[in-house]
N, C-alpha and C. Protein backbone atom coordinates (compact mmCIF):
# COMPACT_ATOMS: atom_id res chain seq x y z
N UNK A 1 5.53 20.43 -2.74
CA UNK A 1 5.14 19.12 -3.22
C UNK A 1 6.26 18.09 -3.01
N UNK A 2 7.43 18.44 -3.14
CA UNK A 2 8.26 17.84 -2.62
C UNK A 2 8.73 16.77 -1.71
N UNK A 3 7.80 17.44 -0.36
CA UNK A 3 8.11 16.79 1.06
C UNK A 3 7.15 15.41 0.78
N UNK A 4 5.97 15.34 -0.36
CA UNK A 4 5.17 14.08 -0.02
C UNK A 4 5.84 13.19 -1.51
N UNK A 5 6.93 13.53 -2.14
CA UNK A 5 7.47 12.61 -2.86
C UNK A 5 8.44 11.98 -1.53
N UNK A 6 8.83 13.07 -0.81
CA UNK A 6 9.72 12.06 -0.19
C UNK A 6 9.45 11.15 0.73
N UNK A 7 8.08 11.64 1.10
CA UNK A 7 7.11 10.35 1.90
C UNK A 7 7.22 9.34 1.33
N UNK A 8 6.47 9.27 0.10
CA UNK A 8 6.75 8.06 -0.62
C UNK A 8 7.65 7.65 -0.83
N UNK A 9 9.31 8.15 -0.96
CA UNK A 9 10.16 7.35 -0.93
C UNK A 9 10.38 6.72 0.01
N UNK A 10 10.11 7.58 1.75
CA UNK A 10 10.24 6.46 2.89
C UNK A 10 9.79 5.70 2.99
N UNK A 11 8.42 5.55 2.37
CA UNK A 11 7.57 4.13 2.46
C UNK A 11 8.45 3.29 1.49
N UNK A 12 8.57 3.39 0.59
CA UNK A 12 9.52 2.51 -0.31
C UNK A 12 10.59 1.62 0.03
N UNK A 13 11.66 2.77 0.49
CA UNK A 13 12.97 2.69 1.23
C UNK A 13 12.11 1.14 2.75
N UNK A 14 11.37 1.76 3.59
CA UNK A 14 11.23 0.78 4.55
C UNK A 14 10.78 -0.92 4.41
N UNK A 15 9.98 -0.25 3.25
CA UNK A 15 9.17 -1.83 2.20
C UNK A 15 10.05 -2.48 2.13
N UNK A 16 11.14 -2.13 1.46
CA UNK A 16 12.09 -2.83 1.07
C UNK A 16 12.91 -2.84 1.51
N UNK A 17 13.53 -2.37 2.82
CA UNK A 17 14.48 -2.86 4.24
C UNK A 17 13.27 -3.92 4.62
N UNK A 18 12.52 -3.52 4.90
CA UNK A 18 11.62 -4.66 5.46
C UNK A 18 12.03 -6.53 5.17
N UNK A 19 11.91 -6.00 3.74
CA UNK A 19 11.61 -7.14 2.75
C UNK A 19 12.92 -7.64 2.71
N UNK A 20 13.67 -7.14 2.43
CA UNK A 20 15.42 -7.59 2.27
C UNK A 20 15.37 -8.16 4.09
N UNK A 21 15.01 -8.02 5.05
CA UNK A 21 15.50 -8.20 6.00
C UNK A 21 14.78 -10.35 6.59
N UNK A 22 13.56 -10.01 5.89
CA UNK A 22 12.81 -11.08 6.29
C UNK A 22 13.30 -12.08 5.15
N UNK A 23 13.76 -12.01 3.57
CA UNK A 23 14.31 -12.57 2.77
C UNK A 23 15.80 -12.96 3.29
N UNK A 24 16.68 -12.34 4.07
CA UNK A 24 17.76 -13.23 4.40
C UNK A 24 17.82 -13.73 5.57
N UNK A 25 17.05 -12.98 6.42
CA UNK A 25 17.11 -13.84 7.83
C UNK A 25 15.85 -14.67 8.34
N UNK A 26 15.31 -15.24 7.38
CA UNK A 26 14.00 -16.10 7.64
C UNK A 26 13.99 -16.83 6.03
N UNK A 27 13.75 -18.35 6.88
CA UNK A 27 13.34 -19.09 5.33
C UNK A 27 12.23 -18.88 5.15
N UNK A 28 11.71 -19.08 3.38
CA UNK A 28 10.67 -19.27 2.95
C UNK A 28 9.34 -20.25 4.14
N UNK A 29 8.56 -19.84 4.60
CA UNK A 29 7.81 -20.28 5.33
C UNK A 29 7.82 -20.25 6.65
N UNK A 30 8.85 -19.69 7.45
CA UNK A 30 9.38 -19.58 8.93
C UNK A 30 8.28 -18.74 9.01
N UNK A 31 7.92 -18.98 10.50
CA UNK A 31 7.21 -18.40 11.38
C UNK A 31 7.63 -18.02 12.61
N UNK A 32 7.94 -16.77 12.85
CA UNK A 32 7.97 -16.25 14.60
C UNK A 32 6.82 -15.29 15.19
N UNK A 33 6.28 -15.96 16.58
CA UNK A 33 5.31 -15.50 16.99
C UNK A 33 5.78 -14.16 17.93
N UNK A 34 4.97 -13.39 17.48
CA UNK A 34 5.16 -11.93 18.37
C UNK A 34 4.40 -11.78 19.42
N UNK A 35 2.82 -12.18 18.72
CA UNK A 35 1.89 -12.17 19.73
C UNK A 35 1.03 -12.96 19.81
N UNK A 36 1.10 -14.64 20.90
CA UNK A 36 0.66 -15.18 20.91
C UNK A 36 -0.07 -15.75 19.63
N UNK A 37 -1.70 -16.09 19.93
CA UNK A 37 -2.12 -16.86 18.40
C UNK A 37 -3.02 -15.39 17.66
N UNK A 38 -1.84 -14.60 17.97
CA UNK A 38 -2.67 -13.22 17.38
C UNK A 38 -1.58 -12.39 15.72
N UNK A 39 -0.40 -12.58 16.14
CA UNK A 39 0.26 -11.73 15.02
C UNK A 39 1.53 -12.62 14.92
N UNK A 40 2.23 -12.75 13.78
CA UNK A 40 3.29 -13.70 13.81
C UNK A 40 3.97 -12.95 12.04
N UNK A 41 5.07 -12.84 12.31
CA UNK A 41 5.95 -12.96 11.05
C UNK A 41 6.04 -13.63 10.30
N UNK A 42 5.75 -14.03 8.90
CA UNK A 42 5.57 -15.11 8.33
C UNK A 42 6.70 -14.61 7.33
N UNK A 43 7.41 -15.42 6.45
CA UNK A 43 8.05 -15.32 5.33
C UNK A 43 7.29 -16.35 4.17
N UNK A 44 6.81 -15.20 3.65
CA UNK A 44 5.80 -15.78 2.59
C UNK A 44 6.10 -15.06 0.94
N UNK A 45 5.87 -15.75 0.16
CA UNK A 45 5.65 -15.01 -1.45
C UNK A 45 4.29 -15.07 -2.08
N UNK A 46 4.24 -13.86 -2.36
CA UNK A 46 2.45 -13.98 -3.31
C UNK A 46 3.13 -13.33 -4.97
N UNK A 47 2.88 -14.34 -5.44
CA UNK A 47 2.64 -14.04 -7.32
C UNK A 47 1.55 -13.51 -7.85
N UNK A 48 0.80 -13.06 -7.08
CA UNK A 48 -0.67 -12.33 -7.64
C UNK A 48 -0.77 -10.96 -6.90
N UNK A 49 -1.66 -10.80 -6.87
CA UNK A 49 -2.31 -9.47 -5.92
C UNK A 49 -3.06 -9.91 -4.45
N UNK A 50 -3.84 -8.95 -4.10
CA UNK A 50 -4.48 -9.36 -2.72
C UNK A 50 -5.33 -10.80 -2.32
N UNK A 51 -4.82 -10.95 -1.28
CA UNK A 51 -5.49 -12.44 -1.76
C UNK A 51 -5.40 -13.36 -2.50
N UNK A 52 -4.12 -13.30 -2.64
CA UNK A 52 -3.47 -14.35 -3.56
C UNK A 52 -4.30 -14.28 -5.00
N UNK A 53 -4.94 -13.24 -5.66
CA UNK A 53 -5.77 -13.49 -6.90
C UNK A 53 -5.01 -13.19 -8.03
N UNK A 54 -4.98 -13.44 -8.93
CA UNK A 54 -4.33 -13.24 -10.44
C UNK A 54 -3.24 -13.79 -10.27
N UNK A 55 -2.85 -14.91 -9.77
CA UNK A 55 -1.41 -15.66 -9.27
C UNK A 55 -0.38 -15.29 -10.66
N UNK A 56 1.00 -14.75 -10.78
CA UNK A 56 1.94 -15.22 -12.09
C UNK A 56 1.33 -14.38 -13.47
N UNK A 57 0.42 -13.43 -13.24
CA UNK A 57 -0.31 -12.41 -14.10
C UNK A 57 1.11 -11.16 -14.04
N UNK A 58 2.69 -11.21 -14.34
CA UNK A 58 3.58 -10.05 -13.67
C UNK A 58 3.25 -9.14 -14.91
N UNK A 59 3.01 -9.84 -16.25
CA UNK A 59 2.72 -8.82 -17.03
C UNK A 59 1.33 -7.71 -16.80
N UNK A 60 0.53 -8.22 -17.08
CA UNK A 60 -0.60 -7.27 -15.94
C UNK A 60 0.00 -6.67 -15.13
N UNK A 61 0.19 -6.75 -14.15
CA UNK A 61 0.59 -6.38 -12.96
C UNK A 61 1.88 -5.05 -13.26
N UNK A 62 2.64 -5.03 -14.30
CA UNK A 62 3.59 -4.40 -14.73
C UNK A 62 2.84 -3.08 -15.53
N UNK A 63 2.43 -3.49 -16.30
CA UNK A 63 1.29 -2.65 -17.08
C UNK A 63 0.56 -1.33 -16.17
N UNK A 64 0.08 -2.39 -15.04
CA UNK A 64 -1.46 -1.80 -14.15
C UNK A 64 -0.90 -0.96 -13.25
N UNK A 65 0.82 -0.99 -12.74
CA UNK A 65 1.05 -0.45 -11.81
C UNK A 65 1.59 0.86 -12.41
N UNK A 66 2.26 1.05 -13.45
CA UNK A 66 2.85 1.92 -14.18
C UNK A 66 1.86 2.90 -14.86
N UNK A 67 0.71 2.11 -15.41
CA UNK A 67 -0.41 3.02 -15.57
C UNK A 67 -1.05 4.25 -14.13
N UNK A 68 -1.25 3.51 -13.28
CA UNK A 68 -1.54 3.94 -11.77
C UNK A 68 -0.41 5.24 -11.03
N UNK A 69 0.85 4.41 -11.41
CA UNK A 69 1.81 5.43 -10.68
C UNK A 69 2.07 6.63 -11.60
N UNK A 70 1.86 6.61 -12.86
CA UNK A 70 1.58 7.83 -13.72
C UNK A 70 0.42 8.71 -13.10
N UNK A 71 -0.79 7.80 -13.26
CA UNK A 71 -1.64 8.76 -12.76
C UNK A 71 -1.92 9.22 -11.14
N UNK A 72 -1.06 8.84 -10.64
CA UNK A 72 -0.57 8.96 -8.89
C UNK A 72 0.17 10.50 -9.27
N UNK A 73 1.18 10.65 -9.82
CA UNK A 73 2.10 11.56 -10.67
C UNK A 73 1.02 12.77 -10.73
N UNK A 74 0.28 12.39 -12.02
CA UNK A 74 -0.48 13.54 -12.15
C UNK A 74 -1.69 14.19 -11.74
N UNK A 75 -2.18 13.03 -10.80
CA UNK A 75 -3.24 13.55 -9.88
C UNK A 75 -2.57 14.54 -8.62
N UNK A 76 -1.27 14.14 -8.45
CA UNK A 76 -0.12 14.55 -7.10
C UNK A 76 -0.43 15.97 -7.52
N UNK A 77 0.13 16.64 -8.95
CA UNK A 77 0.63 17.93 -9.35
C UNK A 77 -0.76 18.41 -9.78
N UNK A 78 -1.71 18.08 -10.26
CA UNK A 78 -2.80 18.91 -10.72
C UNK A 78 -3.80 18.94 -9.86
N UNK A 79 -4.45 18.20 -8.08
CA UNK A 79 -5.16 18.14 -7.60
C UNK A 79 -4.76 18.24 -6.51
N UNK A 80 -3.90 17.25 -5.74
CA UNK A 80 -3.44 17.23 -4.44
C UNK A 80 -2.66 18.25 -3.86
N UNK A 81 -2.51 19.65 -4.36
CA UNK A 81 -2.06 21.00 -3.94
C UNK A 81 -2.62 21.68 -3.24
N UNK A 82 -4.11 21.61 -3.38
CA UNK A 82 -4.81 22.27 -2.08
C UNK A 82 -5.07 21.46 -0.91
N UNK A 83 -4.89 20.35 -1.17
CA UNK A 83 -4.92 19.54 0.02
C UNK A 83 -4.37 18.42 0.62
N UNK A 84 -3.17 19.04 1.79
CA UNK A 84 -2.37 18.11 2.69
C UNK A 84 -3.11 16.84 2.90
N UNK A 85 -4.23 16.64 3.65
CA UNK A 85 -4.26 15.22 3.89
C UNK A 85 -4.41 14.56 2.49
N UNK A 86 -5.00 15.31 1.80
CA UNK A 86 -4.88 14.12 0.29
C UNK A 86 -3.69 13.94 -0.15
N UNK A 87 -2.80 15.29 0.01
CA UNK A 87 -1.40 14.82 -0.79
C UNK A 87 -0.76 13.26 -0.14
N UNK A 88 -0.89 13.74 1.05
CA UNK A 88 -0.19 12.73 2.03
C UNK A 88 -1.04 11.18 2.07
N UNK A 89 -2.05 11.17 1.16
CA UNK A 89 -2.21 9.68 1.01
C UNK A 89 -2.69 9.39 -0.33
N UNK A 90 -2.09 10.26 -1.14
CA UNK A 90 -1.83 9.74 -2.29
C UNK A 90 -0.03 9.68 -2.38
N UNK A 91 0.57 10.16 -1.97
CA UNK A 91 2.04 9.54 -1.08
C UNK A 91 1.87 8.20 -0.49
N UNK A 92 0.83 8.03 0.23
CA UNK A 92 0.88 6.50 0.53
C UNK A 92 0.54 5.53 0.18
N UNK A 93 0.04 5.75 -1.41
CA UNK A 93 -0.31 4.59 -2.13
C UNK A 93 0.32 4.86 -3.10
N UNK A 94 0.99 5.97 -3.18
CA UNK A 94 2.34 5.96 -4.44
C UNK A 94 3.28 5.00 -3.63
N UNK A 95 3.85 5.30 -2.93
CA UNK A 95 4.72 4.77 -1.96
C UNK A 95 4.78 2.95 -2.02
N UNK A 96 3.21 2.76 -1.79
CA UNK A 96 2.52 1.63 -1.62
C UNK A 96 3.13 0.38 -2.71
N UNK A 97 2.71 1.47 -3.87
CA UNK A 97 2.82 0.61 -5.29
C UNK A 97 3.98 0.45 -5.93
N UNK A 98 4.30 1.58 -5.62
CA UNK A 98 5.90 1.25 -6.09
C UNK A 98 6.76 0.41 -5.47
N UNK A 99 6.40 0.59 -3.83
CA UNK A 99 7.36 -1.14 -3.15
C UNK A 99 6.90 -2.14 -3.63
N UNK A 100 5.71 -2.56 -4.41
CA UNK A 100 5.34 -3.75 -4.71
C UNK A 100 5.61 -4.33 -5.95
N UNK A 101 5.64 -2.90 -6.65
CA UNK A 101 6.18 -3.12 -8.55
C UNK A 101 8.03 -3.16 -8.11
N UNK A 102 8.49 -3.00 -7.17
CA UNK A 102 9.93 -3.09 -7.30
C UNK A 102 10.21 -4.70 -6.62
N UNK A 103 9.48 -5.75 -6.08
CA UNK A 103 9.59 -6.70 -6.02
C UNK A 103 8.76 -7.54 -6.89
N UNK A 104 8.09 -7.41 -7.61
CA UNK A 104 7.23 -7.90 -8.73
C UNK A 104 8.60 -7.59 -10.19
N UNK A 105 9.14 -6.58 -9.83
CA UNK A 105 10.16 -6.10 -11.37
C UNK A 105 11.54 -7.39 -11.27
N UNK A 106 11.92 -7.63 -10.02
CA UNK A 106 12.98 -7.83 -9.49
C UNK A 106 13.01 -9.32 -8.95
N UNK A 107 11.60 -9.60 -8.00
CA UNK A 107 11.53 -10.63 -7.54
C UNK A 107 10.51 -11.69 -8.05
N UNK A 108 9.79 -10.91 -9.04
CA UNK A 108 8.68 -12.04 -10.18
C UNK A 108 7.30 -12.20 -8.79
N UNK A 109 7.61 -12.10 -7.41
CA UNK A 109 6.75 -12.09 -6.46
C UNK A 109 6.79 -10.98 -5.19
N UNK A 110 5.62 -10.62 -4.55
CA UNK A 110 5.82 -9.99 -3.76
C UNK A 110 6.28 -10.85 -2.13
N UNK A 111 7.23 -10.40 -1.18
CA UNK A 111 7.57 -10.71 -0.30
C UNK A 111 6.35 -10.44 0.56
N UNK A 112 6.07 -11.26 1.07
CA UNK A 112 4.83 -10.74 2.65
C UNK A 112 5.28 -11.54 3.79
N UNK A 113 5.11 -11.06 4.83
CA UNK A 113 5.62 -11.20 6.41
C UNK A 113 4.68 -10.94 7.56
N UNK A 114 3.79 -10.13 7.22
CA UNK A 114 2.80 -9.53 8.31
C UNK A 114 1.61 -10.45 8.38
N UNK A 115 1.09 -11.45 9.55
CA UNK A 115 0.68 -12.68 9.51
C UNK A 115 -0.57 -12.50 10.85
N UNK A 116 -1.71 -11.77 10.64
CA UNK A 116 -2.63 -11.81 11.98
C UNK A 116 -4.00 -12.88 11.97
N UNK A 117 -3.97 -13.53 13.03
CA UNK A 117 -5.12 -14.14 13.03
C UNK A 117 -5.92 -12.93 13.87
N UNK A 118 -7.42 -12.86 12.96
CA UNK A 118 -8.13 -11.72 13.92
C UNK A 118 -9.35 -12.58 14.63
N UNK A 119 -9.73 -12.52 15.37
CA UNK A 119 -10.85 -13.29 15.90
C UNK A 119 -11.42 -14.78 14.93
N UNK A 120 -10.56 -15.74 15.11
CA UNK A 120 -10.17 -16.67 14.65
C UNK A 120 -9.96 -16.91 12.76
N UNK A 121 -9.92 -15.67 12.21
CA UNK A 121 -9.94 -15.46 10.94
C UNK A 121 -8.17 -15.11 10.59
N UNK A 122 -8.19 -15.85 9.79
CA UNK A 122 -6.75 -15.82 9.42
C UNK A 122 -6.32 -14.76 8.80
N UNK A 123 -5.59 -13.82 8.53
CA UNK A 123 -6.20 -12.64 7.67
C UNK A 123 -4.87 -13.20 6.88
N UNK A 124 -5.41 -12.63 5.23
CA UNK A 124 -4.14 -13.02 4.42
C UNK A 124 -2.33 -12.29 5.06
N UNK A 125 -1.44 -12.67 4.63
CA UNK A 125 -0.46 -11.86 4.99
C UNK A 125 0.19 -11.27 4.23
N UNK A 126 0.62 -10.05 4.32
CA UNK A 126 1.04 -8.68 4.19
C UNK A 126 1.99 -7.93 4.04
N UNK A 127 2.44 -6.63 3.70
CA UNK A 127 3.70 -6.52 4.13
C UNK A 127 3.67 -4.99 3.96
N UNK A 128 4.20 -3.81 4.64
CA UNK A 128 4.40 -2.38 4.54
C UNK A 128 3.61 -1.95 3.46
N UNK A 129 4.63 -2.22 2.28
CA UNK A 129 3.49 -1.76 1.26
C UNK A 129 1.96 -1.46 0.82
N UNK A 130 1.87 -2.97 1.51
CA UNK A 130 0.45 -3.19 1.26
C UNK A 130 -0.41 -1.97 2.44
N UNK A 131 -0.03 -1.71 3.23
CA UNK A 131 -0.28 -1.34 4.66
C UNK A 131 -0.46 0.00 4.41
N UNK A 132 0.59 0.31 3.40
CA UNK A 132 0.23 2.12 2.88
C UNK A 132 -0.62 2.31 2.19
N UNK A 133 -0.57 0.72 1.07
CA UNK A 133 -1.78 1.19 0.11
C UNK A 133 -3.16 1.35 0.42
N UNK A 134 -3.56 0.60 1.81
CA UNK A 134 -4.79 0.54 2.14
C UNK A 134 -4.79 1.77 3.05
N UNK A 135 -3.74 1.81 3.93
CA UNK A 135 -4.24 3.43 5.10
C UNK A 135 -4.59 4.71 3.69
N UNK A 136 -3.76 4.43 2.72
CA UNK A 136 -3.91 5.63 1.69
C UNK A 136 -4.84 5.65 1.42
N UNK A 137 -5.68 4.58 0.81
CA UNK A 137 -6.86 4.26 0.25
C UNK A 137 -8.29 4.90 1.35
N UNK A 138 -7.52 4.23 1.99
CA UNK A 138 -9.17 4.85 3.51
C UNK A 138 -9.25 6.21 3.35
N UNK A 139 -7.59 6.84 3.91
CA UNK A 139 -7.56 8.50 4.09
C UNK A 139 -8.54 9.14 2.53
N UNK A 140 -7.68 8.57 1.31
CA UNK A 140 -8.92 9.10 0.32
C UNK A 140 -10.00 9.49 0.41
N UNK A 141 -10.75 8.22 0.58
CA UNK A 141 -12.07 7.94 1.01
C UNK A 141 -12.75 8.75 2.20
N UNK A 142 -12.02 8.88 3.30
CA UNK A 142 -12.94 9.70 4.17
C UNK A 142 -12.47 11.30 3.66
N UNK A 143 -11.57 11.70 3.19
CA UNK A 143 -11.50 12.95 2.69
C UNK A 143 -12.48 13.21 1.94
N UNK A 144 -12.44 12.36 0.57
CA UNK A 144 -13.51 12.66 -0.16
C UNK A 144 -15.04 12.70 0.30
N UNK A 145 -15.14 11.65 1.77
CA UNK A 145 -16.61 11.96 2.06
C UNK A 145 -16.84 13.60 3.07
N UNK A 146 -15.81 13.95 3.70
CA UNK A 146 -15.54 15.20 4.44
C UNK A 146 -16.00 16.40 3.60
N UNK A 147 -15.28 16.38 2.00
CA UNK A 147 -15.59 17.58 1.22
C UNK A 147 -16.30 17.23 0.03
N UNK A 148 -17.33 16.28 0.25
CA UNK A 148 -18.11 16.33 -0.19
C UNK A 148 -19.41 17.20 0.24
N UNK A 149 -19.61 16.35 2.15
CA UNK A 149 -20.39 17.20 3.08
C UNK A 149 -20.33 18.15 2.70
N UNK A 150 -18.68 18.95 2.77
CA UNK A 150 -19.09 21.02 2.67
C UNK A 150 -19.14 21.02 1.71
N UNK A 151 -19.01 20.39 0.57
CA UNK A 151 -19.84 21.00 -0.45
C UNK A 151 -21.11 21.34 -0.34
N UNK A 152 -21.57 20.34 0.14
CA UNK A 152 -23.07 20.17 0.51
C UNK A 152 -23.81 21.23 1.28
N UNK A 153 -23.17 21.38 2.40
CA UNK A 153 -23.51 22.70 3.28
C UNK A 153 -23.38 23.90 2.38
N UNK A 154 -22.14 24.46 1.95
CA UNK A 154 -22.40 25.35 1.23
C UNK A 154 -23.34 25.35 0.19
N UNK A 155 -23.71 24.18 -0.61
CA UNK A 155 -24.63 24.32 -1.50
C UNK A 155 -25.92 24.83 -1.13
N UNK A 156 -26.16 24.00 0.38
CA UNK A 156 -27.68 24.12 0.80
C UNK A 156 -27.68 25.42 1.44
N UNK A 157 -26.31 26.20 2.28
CA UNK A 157 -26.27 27.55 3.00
C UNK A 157 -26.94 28.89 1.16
N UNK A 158 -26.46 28.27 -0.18
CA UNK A 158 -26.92 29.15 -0.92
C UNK A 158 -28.01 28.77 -1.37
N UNK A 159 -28.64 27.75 -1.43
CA UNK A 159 -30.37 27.94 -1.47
C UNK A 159 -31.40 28.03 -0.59
């Protein structure tokens, strides 16, 4: 169990090289384009959650994440033992949350940098963290729909 705490610490550790890196060498609002009118670095702050929602809510937000990373904790040790791909993305939304509660603890806001226009849609911008919490979130999700199926098969192989 070990090796997927320390996943999550690399996600952490990078969040926040990330973040320290775009906080001193980019002002608040700088923009550099990487790829054309497609992906660009932004140095941005969000006081809320996704989508800019619950703006300056840090108490919430302090509460909700600590509640979560507890039960990240004990879903890790009582469930995610039989299964690698789950361990490994509930690692990535431990990982996830904790880079975001350590600039929410520290910085009152989260740092975001990751800036794509997708087929002329601006997509909000982003940053590592966020990036684990959602690949984590998917991997969940299609796991859980994978063994659900064999449940299913086996259910229907015994009637």
């Amino acid at each position: 169990m070990v090796i997927y705490y320390i996943l999550a610490l690399f996600v952490v550790v990078i969040d926040q090289l990330s973040k320290w890196i775009v906080v001193n060498m980019m002002e608040l609002g700088e923009q550099i384009t990487v790829i054309g009118n497609f992906f660009n670095l932004t140095s941005h702050r969000n006081s809320g959650a996704a989508w800019g929602i619950l703006q300056g809510k840090m108490g919430f937000f302090y509460v909700i994440t600590v509640i979560v990373v507890i039960g990240l904790i004990y879903f890790m040790q009582k469930h995610a033992r039989e299964s690698k791909p789950l361990a490994i993305a509930i690692s990535l939304i431990l990982g996830g949350a904790i880079g975001n509660f350590i600039d929410r603890l520290f910085r009152k806001e989260v740092v975001d940098f990751f800036d794509f226009n997708i087929l002329g849609y601006d997509y909000p911008i982003f940053n590592i963290a966020d990036s684990s919490l959602v690949v984590g979130v998917i991997l969940v999700l299609i796991i859980t729909i994978i063994d659900e199926r064999k449940e299913k098969r086996k259910y229907d192989a015994k009637v």
